[in-house]
Structures are given as C-alpha cells and as structure tokens.
PDB file of N, CA and C in Angstrom:
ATOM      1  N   UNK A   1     104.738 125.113  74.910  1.00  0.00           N
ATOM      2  CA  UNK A   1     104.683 124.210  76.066  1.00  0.00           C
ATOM      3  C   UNK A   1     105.423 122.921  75.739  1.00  0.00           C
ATOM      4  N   UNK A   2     106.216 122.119  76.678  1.00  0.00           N
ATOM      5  CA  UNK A   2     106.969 121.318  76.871  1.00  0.00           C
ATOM      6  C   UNK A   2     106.270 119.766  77.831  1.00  0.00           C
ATOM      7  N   UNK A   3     106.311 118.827  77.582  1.00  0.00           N
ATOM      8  CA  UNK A   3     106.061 118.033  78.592  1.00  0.00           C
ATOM      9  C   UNK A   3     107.233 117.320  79.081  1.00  0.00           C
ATOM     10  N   UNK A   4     107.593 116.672  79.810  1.00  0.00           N
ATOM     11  CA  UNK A   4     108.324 116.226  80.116  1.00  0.00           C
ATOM     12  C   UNK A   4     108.260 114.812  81.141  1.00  0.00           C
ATOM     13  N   UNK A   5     108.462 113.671  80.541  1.00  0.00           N
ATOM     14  CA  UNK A   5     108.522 112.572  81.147  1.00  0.00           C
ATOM     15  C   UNK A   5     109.628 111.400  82.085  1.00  0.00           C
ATOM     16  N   UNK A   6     109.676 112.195  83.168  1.00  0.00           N
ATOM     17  CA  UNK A   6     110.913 110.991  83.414  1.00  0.00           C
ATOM     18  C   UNK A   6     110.944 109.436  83.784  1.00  0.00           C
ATOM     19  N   UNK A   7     111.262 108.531  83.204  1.00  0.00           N
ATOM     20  CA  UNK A   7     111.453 107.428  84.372  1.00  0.00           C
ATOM     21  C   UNK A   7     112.850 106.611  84.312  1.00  0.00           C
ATOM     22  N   UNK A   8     112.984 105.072  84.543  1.00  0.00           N
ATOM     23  CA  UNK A   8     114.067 104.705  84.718  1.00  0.00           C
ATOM     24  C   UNK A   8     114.885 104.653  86.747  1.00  0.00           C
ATOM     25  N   UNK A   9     114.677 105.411  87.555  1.00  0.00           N
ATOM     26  CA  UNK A   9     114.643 105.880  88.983  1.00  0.00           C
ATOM     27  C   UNK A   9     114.159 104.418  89.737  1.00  0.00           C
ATOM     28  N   UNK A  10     115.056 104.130  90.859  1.00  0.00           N
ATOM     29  CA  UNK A  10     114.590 103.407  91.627  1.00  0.00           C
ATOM     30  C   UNK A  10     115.878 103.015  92.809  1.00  0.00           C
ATOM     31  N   UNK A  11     115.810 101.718  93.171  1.00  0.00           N
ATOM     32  CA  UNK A  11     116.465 101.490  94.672  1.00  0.00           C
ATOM     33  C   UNK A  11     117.888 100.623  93.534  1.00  0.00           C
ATOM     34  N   UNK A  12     118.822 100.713  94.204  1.00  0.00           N
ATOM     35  CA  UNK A  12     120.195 100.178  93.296  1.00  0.00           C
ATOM     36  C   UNK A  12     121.217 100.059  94.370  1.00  0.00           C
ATOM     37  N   UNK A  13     122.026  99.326  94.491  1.00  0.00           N
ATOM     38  CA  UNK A  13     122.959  98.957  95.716  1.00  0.00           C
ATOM     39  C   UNK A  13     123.901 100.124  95.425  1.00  0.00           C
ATOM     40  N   UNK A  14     125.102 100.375  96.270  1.00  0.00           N
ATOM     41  CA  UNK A  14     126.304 100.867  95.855  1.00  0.00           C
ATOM     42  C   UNK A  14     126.898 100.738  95.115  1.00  0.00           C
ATOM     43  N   UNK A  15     127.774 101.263  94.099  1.00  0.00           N
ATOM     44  CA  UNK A  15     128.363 100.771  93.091  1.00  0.00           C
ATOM     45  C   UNK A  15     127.690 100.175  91.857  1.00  0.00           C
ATOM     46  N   UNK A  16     126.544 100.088  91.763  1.00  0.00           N
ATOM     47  CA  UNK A  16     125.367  99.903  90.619  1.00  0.00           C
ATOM     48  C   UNK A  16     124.920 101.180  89.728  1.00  0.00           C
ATOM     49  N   UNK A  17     124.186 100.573  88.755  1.00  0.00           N
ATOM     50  CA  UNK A  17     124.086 101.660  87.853  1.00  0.00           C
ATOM     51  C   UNK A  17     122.879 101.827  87.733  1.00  0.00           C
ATOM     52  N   UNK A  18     122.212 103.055  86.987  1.00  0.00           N
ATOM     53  CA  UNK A  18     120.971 103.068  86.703  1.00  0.00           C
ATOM     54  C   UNK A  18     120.738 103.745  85.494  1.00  0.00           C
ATOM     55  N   UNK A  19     119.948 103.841  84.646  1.00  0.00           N
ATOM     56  CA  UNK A  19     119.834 104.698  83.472  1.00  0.00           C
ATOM     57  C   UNK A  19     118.393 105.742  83.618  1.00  0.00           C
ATOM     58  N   UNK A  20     118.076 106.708  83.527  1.00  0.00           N
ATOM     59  CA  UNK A  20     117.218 107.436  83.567  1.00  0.00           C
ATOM     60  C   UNK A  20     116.965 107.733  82.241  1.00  0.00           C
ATOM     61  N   UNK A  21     115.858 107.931  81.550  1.00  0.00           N
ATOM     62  CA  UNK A  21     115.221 108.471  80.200  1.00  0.00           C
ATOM     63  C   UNK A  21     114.237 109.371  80.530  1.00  0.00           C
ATOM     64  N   UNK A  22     114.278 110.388  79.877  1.00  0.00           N
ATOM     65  CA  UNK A  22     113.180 111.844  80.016  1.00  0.00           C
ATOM     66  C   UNK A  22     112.636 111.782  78.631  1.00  0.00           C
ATOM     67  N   UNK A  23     111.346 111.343  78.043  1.00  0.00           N
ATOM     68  CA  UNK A  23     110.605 111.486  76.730  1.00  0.00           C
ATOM     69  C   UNK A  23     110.468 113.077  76.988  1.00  0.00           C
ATOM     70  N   UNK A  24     110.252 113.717  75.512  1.00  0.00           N
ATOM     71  CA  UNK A  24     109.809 115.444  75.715  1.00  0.00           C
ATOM     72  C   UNK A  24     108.715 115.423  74.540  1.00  0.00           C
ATOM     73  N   UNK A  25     108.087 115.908  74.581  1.00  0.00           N
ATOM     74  CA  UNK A  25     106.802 115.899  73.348  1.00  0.00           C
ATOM     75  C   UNK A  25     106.257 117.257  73.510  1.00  0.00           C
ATOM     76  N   UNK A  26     105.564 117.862  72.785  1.00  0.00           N
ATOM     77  CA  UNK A  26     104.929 119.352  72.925  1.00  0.00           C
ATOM     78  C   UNK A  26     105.729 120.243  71.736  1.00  0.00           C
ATOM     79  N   UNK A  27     106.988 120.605  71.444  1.00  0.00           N
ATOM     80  CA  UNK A  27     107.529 121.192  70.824  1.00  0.00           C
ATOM     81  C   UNK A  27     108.829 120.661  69.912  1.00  0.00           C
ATOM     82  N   UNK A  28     109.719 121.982  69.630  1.00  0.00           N
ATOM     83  CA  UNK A  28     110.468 120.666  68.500  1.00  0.00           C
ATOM     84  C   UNK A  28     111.197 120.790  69.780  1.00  0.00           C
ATOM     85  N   UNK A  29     112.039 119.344  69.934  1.00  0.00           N
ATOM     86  CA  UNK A  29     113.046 118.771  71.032  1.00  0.00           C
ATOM     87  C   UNK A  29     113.908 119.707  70.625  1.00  0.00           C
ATOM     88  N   UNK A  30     114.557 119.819  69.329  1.00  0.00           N
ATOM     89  CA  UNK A  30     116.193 120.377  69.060  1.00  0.00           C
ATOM     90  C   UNK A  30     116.212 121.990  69.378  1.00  0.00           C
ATOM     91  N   UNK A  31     114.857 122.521  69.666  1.00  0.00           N
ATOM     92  CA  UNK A  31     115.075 123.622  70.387  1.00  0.00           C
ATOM     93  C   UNK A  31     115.299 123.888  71.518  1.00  0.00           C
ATOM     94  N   UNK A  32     115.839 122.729  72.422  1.00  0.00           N
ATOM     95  CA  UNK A  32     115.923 123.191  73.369  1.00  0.00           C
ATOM     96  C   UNK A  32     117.458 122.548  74.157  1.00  0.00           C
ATOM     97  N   UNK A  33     118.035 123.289  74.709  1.00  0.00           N
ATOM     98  CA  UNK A  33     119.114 122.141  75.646  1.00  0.00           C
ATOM     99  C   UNK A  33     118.618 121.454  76.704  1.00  0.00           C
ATOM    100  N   UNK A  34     119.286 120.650  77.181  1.00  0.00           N
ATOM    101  CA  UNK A  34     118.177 119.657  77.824  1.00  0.00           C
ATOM    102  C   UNK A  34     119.199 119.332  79.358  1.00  0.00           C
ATOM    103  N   UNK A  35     118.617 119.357  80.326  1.00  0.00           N
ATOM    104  CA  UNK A  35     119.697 119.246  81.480  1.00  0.00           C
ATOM    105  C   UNK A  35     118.713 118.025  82.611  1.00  0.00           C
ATOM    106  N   UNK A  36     119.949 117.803  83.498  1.00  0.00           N
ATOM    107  CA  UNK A  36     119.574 116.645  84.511  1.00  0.00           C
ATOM    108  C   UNK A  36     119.744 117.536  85.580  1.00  0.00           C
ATOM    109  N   UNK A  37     118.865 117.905  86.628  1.00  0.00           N
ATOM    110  CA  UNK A  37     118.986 118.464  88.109  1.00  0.00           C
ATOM    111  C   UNK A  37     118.851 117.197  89.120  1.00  0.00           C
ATOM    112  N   UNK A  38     118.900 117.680  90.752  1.00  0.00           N
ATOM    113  CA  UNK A  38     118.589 116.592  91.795  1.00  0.00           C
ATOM    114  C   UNK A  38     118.557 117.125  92.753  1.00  0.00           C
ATOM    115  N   UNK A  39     117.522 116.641  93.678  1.00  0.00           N
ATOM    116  CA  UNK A  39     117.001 117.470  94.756  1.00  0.00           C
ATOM    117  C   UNK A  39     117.208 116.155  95.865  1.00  0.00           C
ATOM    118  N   UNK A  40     117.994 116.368  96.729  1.00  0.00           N
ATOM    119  CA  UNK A  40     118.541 115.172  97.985  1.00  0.00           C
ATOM    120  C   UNK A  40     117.407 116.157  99.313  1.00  0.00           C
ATOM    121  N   UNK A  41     116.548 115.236  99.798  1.00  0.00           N
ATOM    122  CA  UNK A  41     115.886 115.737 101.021  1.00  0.00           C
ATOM    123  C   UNK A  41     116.587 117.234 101.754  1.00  0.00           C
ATOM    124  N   UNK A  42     116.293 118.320 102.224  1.00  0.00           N
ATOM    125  CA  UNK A  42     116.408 119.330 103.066  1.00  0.00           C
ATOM    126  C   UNK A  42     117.787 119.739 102.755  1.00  0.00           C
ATOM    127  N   UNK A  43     117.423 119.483 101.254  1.00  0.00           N
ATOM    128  CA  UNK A  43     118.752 120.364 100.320  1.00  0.00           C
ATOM    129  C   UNK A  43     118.258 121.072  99.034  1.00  0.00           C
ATOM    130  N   UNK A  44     118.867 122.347  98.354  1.00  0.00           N
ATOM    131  CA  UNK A  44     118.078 123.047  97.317  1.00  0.00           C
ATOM    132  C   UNK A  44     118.507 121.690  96.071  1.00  0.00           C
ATOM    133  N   UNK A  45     117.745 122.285  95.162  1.00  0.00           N
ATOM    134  CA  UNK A  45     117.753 121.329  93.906  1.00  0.00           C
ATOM    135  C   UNK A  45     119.098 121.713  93.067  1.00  0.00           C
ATOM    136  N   UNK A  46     119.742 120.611  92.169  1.00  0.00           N
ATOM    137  CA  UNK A  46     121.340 121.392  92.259  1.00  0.00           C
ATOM    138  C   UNK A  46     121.919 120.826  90.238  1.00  0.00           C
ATOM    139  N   UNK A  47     122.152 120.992  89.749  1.00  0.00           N
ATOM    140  CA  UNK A  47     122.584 120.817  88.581  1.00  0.00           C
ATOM    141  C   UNK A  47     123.453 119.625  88.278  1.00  0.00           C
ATOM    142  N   UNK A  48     122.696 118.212  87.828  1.00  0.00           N
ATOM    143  CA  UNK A  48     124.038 116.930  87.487  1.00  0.00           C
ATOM    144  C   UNK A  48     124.714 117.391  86.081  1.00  0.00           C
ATOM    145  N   UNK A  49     123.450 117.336  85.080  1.00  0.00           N
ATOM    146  CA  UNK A  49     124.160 117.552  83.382  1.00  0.00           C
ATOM    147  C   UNK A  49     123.695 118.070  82.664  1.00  0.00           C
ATOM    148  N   UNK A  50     124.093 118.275  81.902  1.00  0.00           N
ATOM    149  CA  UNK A  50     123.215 119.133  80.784  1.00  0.00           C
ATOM    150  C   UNK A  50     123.974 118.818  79.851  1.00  0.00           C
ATOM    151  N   UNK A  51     123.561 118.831  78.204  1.00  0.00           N
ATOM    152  CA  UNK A  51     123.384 118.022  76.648  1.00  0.00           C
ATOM    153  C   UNK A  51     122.890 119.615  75.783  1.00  0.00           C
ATOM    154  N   UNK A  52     123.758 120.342  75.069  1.00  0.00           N
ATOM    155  CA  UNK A  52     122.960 121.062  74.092  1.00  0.00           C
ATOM    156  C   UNK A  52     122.121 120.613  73.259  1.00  0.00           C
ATOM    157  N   UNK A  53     121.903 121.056  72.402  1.00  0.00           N
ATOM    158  CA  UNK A  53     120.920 120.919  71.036  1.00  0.00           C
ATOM    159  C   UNK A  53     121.423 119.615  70.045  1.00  0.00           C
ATOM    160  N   UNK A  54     122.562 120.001  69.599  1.00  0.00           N
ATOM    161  CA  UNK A  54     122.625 118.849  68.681  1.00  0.00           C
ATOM    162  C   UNK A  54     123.346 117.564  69.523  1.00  0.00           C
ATOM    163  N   UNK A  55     123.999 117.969  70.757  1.00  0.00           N
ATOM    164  CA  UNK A  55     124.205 116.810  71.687  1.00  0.00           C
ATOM    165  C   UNK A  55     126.156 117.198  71.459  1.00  0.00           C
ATOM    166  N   UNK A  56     126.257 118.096  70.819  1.00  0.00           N
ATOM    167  CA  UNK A  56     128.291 118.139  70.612  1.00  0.00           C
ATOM    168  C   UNK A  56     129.094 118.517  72.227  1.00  0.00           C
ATOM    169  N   UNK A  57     128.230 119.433  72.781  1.00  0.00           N
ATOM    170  CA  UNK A  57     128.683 119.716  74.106  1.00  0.00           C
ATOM    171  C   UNK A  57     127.968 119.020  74.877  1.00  0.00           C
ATOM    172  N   UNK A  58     128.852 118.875  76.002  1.00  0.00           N
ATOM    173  CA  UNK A  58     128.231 118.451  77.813  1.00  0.00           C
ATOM    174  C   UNK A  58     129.111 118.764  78.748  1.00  0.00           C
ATOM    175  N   UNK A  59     128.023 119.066  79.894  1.00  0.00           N
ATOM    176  CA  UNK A  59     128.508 119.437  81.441  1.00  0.00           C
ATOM    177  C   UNK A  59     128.248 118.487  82.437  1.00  0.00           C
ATOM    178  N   UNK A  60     128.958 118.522  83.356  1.00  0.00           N
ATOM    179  CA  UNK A  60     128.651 117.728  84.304  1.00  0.00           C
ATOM    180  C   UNK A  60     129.316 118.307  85.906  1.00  0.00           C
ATOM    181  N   UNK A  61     128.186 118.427  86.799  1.00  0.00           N
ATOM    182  CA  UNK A  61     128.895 119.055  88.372  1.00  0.00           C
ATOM    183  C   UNK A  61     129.951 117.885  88.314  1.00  0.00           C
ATOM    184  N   UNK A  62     130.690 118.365  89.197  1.00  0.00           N
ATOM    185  CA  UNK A  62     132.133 117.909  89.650  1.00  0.00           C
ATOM    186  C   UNK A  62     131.906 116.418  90.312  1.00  0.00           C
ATOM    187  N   UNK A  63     131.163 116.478  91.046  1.00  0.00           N
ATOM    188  CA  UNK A  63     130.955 115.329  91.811  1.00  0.00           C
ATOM    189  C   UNK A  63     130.650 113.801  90.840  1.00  0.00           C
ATOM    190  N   UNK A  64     130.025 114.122  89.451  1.00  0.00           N
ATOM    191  CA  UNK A  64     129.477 112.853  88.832  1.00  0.00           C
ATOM    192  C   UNK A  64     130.636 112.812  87.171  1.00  0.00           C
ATOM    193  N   UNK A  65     131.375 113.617  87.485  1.00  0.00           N
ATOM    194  CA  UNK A  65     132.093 113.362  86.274  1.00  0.00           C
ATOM    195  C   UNK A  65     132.807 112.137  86.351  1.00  0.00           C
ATOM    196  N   UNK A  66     133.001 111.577  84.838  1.00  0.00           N
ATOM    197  CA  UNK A  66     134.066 109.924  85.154  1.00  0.00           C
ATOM    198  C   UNK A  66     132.331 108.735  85.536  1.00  0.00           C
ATOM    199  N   UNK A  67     131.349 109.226  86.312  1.00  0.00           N
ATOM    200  CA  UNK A  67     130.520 108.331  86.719  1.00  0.00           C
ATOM    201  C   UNK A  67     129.136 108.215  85.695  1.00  0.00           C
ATOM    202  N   UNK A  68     128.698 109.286  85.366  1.00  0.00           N
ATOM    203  CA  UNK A  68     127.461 109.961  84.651  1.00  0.00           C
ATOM    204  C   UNK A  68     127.819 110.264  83.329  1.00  0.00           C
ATOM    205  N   UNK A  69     126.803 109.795  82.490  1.00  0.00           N
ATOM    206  CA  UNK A  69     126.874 110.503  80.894  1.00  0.00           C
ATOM    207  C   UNK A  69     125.783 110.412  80.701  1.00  0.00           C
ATOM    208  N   UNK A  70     125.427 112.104  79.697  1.00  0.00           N
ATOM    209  CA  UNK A  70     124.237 112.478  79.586  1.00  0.00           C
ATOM    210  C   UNK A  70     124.125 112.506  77.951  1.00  0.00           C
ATOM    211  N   UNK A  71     123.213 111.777  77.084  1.00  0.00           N
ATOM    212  CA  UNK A  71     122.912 111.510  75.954  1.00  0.00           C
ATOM    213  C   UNK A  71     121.779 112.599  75.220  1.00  0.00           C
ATOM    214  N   UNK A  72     121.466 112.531  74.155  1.00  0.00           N
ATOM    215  CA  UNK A  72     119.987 112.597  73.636  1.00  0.00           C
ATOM    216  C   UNK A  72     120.079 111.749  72.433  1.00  0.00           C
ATOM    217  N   UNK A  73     118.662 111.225  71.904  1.00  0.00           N
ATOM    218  CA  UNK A  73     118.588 111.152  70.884  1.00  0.00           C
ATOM    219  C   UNK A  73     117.464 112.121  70.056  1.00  0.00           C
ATOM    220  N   UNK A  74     117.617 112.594  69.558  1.00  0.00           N
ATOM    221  CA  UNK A  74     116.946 113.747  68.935  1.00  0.00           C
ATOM    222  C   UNK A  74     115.696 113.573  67.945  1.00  0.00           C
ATOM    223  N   UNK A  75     115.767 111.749  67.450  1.00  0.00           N
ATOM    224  CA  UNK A  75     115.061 111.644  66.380  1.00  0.00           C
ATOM    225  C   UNK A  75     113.998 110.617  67.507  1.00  0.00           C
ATOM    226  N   UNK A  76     114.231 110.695  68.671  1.00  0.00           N
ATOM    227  CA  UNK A  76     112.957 109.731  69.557  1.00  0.00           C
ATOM    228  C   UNK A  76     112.054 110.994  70.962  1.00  0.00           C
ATOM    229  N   UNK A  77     113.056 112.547  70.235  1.00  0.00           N
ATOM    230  CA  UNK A  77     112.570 113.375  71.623  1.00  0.00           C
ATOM    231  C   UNK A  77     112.887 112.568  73.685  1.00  0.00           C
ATOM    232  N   UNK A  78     114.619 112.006  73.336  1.00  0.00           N
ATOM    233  CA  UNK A  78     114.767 111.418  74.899  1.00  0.00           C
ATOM    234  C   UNK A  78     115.888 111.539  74.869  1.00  0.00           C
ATOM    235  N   UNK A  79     116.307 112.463  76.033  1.00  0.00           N
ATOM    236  CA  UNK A  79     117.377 112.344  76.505  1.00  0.00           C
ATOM    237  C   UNK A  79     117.476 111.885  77.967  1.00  0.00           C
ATOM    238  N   UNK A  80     118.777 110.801  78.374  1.00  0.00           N
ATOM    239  CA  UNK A  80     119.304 109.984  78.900  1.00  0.00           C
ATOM    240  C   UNK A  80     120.145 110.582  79.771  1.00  0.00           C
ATOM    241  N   UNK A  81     120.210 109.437  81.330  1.00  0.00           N
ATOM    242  CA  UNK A  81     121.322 109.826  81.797  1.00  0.00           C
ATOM    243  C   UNK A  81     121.981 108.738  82.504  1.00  0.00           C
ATOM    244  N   UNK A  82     122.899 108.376  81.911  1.00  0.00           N
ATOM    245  CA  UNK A  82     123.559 107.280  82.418  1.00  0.00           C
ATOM    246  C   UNK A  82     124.138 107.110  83.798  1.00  0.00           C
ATOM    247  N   UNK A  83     124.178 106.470  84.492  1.00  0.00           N
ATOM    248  CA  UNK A  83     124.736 106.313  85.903  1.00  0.00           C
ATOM    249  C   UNK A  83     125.144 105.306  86.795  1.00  0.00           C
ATOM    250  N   UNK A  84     126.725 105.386  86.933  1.00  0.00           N
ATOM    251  CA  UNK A  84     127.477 104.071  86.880  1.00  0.00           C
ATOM    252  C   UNK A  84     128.109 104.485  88.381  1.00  0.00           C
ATOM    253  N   UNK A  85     128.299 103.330  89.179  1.00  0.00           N
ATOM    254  CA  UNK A  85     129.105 103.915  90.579  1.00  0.00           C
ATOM    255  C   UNK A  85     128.417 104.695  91.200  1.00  0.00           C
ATOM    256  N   UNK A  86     127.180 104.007  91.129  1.00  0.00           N
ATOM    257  CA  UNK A  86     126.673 104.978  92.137  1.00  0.00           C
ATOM    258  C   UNK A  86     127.123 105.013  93.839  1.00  0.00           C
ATOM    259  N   UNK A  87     126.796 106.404  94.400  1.00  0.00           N
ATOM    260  CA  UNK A  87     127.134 106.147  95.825  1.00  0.00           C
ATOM    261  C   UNK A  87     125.530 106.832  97.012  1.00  0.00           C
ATOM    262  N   UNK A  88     125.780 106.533  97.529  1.00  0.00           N
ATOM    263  CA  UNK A  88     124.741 106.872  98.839  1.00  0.00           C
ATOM    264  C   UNK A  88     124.454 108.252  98.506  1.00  0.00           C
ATOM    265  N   UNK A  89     125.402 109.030  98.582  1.00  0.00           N
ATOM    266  CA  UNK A  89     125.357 110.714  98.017  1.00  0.00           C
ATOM    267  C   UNK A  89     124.573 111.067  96.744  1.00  0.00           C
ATOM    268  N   UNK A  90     124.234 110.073  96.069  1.00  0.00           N
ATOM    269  CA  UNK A  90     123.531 110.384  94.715  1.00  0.00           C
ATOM    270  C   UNK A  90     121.957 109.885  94.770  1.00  0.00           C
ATOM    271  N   UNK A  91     121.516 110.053  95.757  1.00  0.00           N
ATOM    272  CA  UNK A  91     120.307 109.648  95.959  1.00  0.00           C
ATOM    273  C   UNK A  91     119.466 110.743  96.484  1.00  0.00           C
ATOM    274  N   UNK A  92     118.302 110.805  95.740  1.00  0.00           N
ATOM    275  CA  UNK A  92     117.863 112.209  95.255  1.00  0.00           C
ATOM    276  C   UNK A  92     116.778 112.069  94.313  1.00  0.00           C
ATOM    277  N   UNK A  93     115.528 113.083  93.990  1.00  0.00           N
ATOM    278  CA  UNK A  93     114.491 112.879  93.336  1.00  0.00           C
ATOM    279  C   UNK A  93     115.533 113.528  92.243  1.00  0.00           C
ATOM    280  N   UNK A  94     115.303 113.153  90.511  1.00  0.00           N
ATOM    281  CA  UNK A  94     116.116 113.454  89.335  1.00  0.00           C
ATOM    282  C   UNK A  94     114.694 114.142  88.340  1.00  0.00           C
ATOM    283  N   UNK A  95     115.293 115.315  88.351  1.00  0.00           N
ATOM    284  CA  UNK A  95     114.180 115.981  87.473  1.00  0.00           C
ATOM    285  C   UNK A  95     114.829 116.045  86.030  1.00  0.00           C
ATOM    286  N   UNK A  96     114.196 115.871  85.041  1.00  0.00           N
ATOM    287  CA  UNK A  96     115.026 116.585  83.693  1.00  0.00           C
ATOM    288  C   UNK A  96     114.704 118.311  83.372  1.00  0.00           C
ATOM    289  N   UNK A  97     114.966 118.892  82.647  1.00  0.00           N
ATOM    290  CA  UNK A  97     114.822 120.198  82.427  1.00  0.00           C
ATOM    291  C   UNK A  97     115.266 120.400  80.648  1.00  0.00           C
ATOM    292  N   UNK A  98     114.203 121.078  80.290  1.00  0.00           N
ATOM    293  CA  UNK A  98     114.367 121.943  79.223  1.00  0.00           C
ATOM    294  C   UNK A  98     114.263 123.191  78.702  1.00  0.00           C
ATOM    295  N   UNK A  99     115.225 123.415  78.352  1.00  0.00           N
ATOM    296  CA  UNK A  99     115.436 125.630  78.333  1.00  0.00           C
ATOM    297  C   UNK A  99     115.589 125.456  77.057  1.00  0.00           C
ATOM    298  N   UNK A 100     115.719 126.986  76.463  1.00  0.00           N
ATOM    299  CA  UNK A 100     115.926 127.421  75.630  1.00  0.00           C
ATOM    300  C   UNK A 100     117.239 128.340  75.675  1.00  0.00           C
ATOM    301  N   UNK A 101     117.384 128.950  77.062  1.00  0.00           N
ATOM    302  CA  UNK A 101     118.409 129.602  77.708  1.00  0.00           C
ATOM    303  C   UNK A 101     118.315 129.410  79.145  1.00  0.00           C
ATOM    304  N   UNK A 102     118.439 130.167  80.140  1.00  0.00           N
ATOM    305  CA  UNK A 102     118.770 129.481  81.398  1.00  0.00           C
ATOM    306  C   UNK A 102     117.487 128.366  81.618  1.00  0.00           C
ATOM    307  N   UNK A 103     118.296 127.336  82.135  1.00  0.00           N
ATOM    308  CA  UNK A 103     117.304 126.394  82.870  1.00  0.00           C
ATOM    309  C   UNK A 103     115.878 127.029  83.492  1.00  0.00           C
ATOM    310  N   UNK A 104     116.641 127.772  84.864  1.00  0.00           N
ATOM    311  CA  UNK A 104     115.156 128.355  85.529  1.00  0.00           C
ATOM    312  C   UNK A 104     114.438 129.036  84.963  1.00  0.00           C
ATOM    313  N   UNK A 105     114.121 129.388  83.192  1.00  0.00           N
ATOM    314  CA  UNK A 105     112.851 129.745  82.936  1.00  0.00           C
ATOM    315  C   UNK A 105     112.348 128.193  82.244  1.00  0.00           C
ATOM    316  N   UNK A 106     113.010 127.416  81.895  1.00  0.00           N
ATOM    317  CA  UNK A 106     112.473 126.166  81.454  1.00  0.00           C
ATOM    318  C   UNK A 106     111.555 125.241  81.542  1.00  0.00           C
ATOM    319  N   UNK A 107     111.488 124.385  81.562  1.00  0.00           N
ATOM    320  CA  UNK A 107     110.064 123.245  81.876  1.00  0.00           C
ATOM    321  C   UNK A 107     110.798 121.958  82.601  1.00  0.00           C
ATOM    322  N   UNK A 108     109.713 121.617  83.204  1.00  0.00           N
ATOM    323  CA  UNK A 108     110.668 120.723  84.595  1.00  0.00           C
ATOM    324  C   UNK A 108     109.385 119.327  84.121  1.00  0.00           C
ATOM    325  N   UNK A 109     110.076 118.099  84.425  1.00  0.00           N
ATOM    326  CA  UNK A 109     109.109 116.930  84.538  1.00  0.00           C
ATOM    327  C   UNK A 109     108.741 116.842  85.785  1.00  0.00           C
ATOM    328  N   UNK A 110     108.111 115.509  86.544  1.00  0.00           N
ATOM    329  CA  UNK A 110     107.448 115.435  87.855  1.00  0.00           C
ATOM    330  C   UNK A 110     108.672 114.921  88.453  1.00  0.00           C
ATOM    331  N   UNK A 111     110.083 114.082  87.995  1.00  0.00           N
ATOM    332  CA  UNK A 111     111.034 113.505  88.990  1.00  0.00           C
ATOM    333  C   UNK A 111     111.213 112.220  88.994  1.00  0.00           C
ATOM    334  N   UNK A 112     112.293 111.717  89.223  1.00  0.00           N
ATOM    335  CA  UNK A 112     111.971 110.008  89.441  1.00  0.00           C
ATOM    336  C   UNK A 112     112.406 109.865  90.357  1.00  0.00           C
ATOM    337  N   UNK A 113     112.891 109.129  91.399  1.00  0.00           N
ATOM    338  CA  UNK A 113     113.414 109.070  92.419  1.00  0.00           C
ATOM    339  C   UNK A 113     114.269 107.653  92.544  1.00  0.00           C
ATOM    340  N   UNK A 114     115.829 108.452  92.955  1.00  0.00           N
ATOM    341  CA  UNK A 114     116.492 107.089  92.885  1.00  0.00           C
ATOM    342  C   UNK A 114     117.205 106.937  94.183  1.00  0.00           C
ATOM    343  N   UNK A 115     117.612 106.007  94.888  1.00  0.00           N
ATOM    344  CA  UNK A 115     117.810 105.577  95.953  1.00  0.00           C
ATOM    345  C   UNK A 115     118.667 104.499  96.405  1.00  0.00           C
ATOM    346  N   UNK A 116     120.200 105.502  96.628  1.00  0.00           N
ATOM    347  CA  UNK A 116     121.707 103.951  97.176  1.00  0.00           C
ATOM    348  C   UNK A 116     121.570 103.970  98.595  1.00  0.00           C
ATOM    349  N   UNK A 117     121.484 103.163  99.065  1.00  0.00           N
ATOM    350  CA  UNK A 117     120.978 102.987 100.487  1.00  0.00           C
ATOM    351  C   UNK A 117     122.753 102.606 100.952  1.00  0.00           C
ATOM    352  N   UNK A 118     122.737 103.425 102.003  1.00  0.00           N
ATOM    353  CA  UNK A 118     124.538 103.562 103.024  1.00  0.00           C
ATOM    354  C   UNK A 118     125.012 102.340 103.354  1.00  0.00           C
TER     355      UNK A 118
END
C-alpha cells in the first residue's frame, strides 16, 4: 500500500506559476514511477507527467511541455510538479499517481485543485 499526499493547488492569475508536491509514504518510493494526471470538470482524467524511478527519464502531454517540469526527490519520498505559464486550460483537480507499471493499476492521492480564472 501506497499513500499519497498532494498539496501546493490553488487560485493563480494567468501566466503565474504554481508548484505542486505529492509526499508518498507506505512503501519504498524508488519502486515506483511516479506520474501527474488532471481531471478539468465534465472531462475524463488525462495524463500531464510522469518521472521514472531514479528520475533520468520524463514525459510530458503535448500541451504542458516548455511550461511544466516534473521532479522527485527520492531521499524525502516527493515528487514535484512545477508549473510556469499557466493558462485558463490548465485548471483542473491534479492527482499524483504511483505504479509500478501502468498507472491504472496504481495508487492515486485525494487531488489538489488548481484554478486560472479566463
């Protein structure tokens, strides 16, 4: 079992940044890859980033590349997600996720919710 803590989430103008941190406790962290999802109202939940194990690779959907960077630190169990330029479109509850292999058998936190108002 995995826990998963997000916060960092809140209201930020256009073009502002925000940082999100997910604590993980329950197991060893470096077993797992660690990803950022986001769920925008009366839309499915959709994939921002994801960070392997030792942190050498990263992904990022198309839309937040150049804007978003996704960290860990391995020796505090938190991985990060940086977020610069934000726009109206990126506003959305931010879950973190930890797998071992695909995400959807993984462990999900409760969400933070962040919010660029148009």
């Amino acid at each position: 079992q995995v826990q998963l803590v997000e916060s960092g989430g809140g209201l930020v103008q256009a073009g502002g940044s925000l940082r999100l941190s997910c604590a993980a406790s329950g197991r060893t962290f470096l077993d797992y890859n660690m990803g950022w999802f986001r769920q925008a109202p009366g839309k499915e939940r959709e994939f921002v980033a994801g960070i392997i194990r030792r942190g050498e690779n990263t992904d990022y959907t198309d839309s937040v590349k150049g804007r978003f960077a996704i960290s860990r630190d391995n020796a505090k169990n938190t991985v990060f997600l940086q977020m610069n330029s934000l726009k109206p479109e990126d506003t959305a509850v931010y879950y973190c996720n930890a797998a071992r292999g695909s995400p959807l058998y993984g462990y999900w936190g409760q969400g933070t919710q962040v919010t660029v108002p148009s």
